[in-house]
PDB file of N, CA and C in Angstrom:
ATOM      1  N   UNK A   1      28.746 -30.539  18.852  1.00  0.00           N
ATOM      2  CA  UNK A   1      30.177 -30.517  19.048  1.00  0.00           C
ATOM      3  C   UNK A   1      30.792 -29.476  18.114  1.00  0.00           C
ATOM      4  N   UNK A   2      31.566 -29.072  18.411  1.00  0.00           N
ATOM      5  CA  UNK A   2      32.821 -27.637  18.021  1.00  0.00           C
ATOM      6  C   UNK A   2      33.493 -28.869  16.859  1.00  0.00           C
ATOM      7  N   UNK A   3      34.012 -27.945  15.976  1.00  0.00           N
ATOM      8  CA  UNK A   3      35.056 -28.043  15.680  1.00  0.00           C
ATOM      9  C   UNK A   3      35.936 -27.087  15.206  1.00  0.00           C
ATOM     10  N   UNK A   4      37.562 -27.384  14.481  1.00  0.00           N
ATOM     11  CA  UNK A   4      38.602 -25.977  14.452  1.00  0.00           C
ATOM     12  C   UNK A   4      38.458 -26.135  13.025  1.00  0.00           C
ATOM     13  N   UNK A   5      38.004 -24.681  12.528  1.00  0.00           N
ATOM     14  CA  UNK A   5      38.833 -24.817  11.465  1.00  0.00           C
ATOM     15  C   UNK A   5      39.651 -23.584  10.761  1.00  0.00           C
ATOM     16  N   UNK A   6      40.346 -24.059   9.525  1.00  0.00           N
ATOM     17  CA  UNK A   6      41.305 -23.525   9.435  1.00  0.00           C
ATOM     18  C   UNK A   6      41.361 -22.514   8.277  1.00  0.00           C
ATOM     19  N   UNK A   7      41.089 -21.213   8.022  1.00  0.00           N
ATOM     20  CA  UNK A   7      40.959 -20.444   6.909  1.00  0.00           C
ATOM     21  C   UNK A   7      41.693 -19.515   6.502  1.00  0.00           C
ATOM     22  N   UNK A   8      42.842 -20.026   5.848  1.00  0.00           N
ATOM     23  CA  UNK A   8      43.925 -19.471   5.548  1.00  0.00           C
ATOM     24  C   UNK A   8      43.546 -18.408   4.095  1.00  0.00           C
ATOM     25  N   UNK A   9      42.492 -19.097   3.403  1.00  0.00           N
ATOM     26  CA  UNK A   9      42.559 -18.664   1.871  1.00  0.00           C
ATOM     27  C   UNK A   9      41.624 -17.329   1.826  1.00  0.00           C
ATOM     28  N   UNK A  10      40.841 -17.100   3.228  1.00  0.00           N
ATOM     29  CA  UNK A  10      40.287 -15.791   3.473  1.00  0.00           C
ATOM     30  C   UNK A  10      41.373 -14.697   3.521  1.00  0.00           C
ATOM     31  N   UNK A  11      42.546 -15.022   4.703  1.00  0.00           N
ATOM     32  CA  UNK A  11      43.299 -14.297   4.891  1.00  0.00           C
ATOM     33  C   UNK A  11      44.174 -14.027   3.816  1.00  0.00           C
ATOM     34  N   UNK A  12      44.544 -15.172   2.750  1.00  0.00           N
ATOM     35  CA  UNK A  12      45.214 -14.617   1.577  1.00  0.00           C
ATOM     36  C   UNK A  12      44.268 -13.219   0.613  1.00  0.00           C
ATOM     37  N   UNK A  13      43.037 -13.762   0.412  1.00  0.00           N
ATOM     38  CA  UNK A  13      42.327 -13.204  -0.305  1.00  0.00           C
ATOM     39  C   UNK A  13      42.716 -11.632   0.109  1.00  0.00           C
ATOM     40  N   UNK A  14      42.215 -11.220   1.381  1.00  0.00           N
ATOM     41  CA  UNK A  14      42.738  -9.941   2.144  1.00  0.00           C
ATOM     42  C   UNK A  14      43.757  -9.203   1.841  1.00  0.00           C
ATOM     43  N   UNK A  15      44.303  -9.924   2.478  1.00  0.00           N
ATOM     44  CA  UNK A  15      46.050  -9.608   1.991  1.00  0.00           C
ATOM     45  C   UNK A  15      46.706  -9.286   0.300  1.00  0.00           C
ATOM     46  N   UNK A  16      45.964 -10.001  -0.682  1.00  0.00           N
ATOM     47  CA  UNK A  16      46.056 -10.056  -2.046  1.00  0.00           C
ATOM     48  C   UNK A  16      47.666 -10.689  -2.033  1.00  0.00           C
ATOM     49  N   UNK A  17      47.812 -11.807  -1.552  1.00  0.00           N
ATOM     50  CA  UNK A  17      48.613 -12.618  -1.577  1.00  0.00           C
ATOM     51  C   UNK A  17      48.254 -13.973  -2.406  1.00  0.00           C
ATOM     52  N   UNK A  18      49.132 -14.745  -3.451  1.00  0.00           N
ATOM     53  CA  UNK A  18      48.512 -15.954  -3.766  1.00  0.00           C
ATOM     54  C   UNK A  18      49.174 -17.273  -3.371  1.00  0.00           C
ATOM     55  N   UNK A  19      48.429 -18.486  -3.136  1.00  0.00           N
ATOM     56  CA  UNK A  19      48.952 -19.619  -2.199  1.00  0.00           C
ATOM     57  C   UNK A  19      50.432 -20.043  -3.157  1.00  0.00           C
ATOM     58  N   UNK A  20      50.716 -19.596  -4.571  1.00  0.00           N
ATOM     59  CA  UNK A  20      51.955 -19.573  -4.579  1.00  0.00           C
ATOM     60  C   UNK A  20      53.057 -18.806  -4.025  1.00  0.00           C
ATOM     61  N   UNK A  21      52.611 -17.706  -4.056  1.00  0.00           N
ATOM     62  CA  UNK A  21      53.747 -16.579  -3.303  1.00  0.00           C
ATOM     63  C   UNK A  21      53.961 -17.001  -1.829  1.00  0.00           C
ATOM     64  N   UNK A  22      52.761 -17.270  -0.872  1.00  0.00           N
ATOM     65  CA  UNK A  22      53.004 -17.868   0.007  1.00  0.00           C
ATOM     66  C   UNK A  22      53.844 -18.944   0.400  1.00  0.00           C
ATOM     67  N   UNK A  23      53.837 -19.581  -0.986  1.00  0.00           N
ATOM     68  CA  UNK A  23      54.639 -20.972  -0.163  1.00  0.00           C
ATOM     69  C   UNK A  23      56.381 -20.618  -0.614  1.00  0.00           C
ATOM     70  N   UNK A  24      55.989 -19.511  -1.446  1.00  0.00           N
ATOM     71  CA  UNK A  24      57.857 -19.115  -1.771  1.00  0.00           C
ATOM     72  C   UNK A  24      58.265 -18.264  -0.383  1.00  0.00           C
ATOM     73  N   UNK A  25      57.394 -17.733  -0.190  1.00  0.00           N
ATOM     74  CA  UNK A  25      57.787 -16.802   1.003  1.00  0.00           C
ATOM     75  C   UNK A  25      58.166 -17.484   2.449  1.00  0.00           C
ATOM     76  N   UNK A  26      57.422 -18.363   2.708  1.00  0.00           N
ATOM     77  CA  UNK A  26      57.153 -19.130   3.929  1.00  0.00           C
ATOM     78  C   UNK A  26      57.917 -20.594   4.057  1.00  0.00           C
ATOM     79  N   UNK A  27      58.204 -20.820   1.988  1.00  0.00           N
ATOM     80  CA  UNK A  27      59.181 -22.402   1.637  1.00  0.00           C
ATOM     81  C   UNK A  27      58.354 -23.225   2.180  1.00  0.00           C
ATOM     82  N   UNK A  28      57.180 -23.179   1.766  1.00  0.00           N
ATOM     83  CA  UNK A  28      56.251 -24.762   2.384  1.00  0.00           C
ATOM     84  C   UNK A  28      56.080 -25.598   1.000  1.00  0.00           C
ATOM     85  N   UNK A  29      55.654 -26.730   0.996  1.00  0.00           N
ATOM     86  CA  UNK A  29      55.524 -27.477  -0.228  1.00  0.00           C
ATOM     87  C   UNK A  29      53.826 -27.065  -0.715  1.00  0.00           C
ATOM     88  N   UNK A  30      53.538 -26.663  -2.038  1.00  0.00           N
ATOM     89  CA  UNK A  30      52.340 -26.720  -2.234  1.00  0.00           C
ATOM     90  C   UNK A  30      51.327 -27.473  -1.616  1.00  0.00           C
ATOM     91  N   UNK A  31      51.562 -28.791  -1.491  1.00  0.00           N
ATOM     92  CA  UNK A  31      50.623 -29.905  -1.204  1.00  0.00           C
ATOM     93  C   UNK A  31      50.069 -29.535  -0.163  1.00  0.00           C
ATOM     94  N   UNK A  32      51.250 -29.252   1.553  1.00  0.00           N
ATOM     95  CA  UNK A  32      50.883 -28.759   2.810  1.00  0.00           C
ATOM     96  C   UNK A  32      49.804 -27.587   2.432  1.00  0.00           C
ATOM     97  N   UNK A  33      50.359 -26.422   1.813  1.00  0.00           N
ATOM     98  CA  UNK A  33      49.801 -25.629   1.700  1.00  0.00           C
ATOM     99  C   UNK A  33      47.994 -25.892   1.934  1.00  0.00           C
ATOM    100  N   UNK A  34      47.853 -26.590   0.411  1.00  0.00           N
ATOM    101  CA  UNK A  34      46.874 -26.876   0.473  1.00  0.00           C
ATOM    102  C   UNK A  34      45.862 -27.887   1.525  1.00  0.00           C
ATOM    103  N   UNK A  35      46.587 -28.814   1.895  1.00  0.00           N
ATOM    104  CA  UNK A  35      46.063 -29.465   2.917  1.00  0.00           C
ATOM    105  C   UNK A  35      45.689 -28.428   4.265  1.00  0.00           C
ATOM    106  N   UNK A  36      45.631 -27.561   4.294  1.00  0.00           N
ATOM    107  CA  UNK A  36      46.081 -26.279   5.207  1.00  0.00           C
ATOM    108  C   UNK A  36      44.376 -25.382   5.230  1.00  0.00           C
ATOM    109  N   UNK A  37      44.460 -25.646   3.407  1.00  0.00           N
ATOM    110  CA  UNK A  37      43.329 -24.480   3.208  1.00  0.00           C
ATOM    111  C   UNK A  37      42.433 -25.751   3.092  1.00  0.00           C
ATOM    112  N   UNK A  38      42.797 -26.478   2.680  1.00  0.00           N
ATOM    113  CA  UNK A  38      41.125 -27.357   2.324  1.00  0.00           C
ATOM    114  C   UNK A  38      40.924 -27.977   3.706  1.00  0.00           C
ATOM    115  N   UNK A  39      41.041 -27.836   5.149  1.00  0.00           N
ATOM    116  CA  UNK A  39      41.325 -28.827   6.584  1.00  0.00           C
ATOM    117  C   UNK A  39      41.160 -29.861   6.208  1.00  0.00           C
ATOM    118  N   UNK A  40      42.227 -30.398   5.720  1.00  0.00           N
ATOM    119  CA  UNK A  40      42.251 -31.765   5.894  1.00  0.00           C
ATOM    120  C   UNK A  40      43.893 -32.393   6.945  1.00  0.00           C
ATOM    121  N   UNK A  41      44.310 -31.459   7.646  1.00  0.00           N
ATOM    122  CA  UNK A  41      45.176 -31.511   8.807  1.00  0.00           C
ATOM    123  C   UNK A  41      44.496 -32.228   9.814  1.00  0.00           C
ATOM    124  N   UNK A  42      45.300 -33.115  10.144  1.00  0.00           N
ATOM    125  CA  UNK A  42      44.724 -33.996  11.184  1.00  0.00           C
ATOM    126  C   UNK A  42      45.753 -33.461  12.696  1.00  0.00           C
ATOM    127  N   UNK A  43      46.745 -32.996  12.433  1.00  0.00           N
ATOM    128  CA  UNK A  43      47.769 -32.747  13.455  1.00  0.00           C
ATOM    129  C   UNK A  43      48.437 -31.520  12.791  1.00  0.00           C
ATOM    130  N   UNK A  44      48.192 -30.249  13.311  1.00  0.00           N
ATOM    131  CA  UNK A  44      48.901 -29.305  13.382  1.00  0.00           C
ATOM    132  C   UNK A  44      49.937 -28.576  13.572  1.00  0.00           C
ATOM    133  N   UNK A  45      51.106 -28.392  12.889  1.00  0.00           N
ATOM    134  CA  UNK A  45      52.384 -28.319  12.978  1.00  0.00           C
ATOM    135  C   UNK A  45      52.171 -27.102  13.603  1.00  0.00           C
ATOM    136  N   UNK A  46      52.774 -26.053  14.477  1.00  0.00           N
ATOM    137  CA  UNK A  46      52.638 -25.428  15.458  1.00  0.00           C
ATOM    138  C   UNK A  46      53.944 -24.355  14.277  1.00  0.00           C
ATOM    139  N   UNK A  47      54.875 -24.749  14.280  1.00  0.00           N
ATOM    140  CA  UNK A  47      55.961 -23.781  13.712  1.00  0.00           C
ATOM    141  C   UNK A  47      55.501 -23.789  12.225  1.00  0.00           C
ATOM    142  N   UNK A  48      54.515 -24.319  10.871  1.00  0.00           N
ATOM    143  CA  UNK A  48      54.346 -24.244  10.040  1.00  0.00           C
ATOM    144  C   UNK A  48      53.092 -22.772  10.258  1.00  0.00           C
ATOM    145  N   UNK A  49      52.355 -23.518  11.231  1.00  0.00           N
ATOM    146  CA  UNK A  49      51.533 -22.124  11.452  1.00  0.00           C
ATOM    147  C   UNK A  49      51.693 -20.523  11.795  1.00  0.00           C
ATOM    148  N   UNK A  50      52.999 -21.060  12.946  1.00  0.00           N
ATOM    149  CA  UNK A  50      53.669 -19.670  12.906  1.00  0.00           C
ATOM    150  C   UNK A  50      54.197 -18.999  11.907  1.00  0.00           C
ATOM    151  N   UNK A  51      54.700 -19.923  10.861  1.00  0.00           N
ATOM    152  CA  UNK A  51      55.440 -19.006   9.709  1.00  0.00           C
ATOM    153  C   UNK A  51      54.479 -18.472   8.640  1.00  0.00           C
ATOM    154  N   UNK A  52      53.257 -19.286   8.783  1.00  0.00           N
ATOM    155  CA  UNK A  52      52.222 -18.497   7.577  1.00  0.00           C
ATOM    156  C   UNK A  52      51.365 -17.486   8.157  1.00  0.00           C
ATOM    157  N   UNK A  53      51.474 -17.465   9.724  1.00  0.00           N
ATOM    158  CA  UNK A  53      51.083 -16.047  10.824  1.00  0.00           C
ATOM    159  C   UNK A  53      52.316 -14.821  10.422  1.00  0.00           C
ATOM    160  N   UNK A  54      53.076 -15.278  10.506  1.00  0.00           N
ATOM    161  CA  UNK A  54      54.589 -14.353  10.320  1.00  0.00           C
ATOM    162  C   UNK A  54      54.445 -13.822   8.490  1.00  0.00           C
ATOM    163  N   UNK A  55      54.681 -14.766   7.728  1.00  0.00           N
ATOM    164  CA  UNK A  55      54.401 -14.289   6.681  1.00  0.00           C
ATOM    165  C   UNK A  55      53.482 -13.417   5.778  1.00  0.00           C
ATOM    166  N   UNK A  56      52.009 -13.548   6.585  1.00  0.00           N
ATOM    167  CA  UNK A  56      51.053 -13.079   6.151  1.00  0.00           C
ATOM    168  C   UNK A  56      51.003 -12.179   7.387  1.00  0.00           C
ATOM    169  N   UNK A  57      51.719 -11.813   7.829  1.00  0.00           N
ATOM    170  CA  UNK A  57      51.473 -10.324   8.823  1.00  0.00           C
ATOM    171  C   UNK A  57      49.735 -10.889   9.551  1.00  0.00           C
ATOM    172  N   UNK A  58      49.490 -11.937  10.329  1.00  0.00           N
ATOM    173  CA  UNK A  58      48.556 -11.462  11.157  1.00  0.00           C
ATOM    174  C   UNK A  58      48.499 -12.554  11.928  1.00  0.00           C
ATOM    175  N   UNK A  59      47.618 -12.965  12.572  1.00  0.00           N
ATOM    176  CA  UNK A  59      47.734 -13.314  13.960  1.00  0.00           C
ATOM    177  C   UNK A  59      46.534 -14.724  14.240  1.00  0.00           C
ATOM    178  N   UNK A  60      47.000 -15.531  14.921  1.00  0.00           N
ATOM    179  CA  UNK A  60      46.692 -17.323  14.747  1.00  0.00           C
ATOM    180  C   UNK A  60      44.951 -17.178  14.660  1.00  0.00           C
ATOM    181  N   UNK A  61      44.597 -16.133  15.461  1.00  0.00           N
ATOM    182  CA  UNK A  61      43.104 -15.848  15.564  1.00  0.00           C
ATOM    183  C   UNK A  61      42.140 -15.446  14.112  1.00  0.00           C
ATOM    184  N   UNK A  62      43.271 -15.013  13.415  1.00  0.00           N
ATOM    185  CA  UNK A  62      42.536 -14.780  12.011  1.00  0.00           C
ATOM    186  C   UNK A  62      42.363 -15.910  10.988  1.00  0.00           C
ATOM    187  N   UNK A  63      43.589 -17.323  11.279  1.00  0.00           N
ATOM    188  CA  UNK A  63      43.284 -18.239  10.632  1.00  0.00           C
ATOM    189  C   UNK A  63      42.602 -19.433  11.509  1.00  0.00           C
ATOM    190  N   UNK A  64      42.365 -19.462  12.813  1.00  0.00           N
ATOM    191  CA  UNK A  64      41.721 -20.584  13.280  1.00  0.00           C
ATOM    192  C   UNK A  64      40.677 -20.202  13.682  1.00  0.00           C
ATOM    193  N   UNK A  65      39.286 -20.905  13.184  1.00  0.00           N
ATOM    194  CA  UNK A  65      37.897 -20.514  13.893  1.00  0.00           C
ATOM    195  C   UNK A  65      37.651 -21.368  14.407  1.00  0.00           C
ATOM    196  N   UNK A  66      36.345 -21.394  15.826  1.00  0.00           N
ATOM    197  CA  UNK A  66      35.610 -22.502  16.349  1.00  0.00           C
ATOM    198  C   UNK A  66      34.287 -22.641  15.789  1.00  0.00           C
ATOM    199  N   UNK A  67      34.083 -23.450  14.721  1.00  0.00           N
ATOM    200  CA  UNK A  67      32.776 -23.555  14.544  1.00  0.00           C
ATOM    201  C   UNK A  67      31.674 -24.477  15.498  1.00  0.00           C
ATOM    202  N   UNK A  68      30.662 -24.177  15.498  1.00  0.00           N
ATOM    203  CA  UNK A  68      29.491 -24.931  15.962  1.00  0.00           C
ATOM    204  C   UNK A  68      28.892 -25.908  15.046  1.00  0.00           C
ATOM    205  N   UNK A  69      28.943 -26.892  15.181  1.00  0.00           N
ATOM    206  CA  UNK A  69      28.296 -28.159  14.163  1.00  0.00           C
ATOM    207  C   UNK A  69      27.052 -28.189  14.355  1.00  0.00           C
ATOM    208  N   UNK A  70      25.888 -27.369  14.803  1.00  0.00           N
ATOM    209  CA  UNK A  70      24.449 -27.583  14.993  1.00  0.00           C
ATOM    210  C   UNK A  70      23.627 -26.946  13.536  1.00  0.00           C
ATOM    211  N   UNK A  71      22.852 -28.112  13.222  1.00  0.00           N
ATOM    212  CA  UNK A  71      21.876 -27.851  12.238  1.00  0.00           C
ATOM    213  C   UNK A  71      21.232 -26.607  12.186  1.00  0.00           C
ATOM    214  N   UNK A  72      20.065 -26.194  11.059  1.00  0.00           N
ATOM    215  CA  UNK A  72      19.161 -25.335  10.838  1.00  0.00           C
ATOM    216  C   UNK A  72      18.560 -24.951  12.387  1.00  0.00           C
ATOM    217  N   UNK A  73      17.902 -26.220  12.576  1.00  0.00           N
ATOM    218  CA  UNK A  73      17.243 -26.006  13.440  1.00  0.00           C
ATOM    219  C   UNK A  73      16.893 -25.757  15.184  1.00  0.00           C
ATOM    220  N   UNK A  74      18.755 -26.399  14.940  1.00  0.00           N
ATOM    221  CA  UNK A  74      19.460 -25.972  16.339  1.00  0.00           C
ATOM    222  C   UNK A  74      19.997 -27.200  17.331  1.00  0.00           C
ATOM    223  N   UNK A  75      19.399 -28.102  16.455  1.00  0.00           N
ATOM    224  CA  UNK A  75      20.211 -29.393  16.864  1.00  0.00           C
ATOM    225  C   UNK A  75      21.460 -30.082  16.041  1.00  0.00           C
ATOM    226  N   UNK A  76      22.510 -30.515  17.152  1.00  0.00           N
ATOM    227  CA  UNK A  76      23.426 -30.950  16.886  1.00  0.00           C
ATOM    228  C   UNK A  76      23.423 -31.760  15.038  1.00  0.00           C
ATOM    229  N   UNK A  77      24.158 -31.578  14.437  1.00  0.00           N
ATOM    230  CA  UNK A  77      24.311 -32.805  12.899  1.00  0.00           C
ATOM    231  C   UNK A  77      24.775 -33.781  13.208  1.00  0.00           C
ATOM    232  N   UNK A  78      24.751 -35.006  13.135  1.00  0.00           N
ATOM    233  CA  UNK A  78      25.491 -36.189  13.897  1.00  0.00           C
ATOM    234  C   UNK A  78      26.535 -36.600  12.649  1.00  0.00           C
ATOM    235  N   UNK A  79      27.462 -37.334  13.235  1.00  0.00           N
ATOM    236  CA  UNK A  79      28.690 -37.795  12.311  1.00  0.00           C
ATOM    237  C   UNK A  79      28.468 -38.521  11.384  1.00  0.00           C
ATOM    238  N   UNK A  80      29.169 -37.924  10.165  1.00  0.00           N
ATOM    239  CA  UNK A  80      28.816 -39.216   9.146  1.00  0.00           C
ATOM    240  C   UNK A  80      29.829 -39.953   8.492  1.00  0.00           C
TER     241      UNK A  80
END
């Protein structure tokens, strides 16, 4: 099974932006912030994302990946 995740702190790194300036720029609360970079979002605010796409000049594809959950060896990891 896939899952999304979310890598905002690559795109800061890039950018040479830091998750404080971000959240002055964008007015998010640290905490979100971080809940943001570490995925622990269970429900995705759609306009919070747009503004840290907008803010950081780039585009939803650079912070959301689809990963593949399959082991070394090519089988699925099961839930734990």
């Amino acid at each position: 099974m896939s899952k999304i995740v979310i890598d905002i702190e690559r795109v800061l790194a890039e950018k040479g932006v830091s998750k404080t300036q971000l959240c002055y720029i964008c007015r998010l609360q640290r905490t979100q912030l971080n809940n943001y970079c570490k995925n622990k979002v269970v429900r995705v605010d759609l306009h919070t994302l747009a503004k840290i796409c907008d803010c950081l000049e780039c585009d939803v594809n650079d912070i959301l990946k689809l990963e593949n959950e399959e082991g070394q060896n090519g089988k699925e990891q099961p839930d734990v």
